[in-house]
Protein backbone atom coordinates (compact mmCIF):
# COMPACT_ATOMS: atom_id res chain seq x y z
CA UNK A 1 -10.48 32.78 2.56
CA UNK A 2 -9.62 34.29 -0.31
CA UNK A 3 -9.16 32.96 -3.96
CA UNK A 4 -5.76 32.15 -5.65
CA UNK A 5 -4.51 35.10 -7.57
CA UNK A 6 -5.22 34.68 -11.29
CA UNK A 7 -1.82 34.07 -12.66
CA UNK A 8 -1.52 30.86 -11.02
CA UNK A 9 -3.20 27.68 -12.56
CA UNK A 10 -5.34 25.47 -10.28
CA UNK A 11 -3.97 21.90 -11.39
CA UNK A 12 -6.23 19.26 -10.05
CA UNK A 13 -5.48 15.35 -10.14
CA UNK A 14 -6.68 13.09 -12.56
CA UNK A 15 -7.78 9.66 -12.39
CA UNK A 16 -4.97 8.74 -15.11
CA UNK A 17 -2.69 10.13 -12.02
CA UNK A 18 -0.52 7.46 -10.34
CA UNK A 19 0.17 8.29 -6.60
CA UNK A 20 4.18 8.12 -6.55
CA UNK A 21 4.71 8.78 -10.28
CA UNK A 22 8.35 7.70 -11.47
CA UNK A 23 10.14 8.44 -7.31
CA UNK A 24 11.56 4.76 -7.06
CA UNK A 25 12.43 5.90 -3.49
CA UNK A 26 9.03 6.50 -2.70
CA UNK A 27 7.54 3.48 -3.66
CA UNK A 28 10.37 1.48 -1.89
CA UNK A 29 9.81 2.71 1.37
CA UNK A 30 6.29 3.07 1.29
CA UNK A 31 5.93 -0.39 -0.25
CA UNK A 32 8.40 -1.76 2.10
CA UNK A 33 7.04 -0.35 4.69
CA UNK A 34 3.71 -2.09 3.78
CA UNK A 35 5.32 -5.17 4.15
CA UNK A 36 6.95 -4.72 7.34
CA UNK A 37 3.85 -3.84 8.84
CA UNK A 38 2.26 -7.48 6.92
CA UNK A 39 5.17 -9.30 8.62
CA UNK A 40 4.56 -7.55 12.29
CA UNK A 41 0.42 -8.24 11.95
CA UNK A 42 1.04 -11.83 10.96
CA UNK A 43 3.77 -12.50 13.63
CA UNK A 44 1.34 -11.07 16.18
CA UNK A 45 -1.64 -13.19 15.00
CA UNK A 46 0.88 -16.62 14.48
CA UNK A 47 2.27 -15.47 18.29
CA UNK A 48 -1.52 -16.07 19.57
CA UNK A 49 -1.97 -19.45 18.07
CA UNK A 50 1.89 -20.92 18.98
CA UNK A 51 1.18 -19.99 22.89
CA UNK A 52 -2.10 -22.28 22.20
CA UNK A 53 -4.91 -20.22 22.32
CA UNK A 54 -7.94 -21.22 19.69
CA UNK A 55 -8.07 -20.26 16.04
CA UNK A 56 -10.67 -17.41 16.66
CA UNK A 57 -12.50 -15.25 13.22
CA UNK A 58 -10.38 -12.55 15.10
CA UNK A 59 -6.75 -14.20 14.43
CA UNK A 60 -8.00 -15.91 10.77
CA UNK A 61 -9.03 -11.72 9.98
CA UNK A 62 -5.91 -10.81 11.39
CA UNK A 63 -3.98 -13.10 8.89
CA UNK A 64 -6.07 -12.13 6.01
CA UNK A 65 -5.62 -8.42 6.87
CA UNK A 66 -1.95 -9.02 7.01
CA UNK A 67 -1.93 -10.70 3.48
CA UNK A 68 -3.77 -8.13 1.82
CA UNK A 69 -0.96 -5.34 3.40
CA UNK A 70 1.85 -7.12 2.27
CA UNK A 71 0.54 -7.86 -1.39
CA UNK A 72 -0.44 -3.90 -1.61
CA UNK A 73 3.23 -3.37 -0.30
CA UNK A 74 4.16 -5.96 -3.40
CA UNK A 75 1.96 -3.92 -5.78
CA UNK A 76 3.39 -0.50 -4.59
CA UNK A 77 6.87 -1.58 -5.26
CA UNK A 78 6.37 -3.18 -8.75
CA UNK A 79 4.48 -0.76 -10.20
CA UNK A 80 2.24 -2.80 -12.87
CA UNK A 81 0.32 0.18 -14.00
CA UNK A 82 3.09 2.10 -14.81
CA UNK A 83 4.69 -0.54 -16.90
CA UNK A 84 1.74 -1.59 -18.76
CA UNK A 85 1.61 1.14 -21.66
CA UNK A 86 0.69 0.28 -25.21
CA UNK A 87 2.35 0.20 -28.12
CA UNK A 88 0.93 0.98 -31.32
């Protein structure tokens, strides 16, 4: 491998950084496609425990995973970090 030529600058991320930045496009489909995929993990776990089969740790982690992807999807399309800035 060889190393980048020296004109070019090297820019590496930051932890101030925010993954999608200002795209409003890209947090809407990324966050709503968080939540979709919520929705379809919850259905499938509620679809176990309507055709009466028990209330396993399997289907209550299954819900619980399900919550946690839909309220990152919520947090991906609100953006809280990026609106909280301070003013002096």
């Amino acid at each position: 491998m060889s190393s980048p030529p020296s004109d070019q600058q090297v820019v590496s991320p930051t932890s101030t950084s925010r993954p999608f930045g200002d795209c409003w496009g890209c947090r809407l489909l990324s966050g709503g496609g968080l939540l979709l995929s919520g929705g379809y993990v919850f259905h499938a776990a509620r679809r176990v425990m309507r055709q009466g089969g028990p209330t396993s740790m399997g289907t209550v982690a299954q819900i619980v995973f399900a919550a946690g992807l839909a309220s990152w999807g919520i947090v991906l399309i609100t953006d809280p970090v990026g609106k909280a800035t301070r003013k002096a």
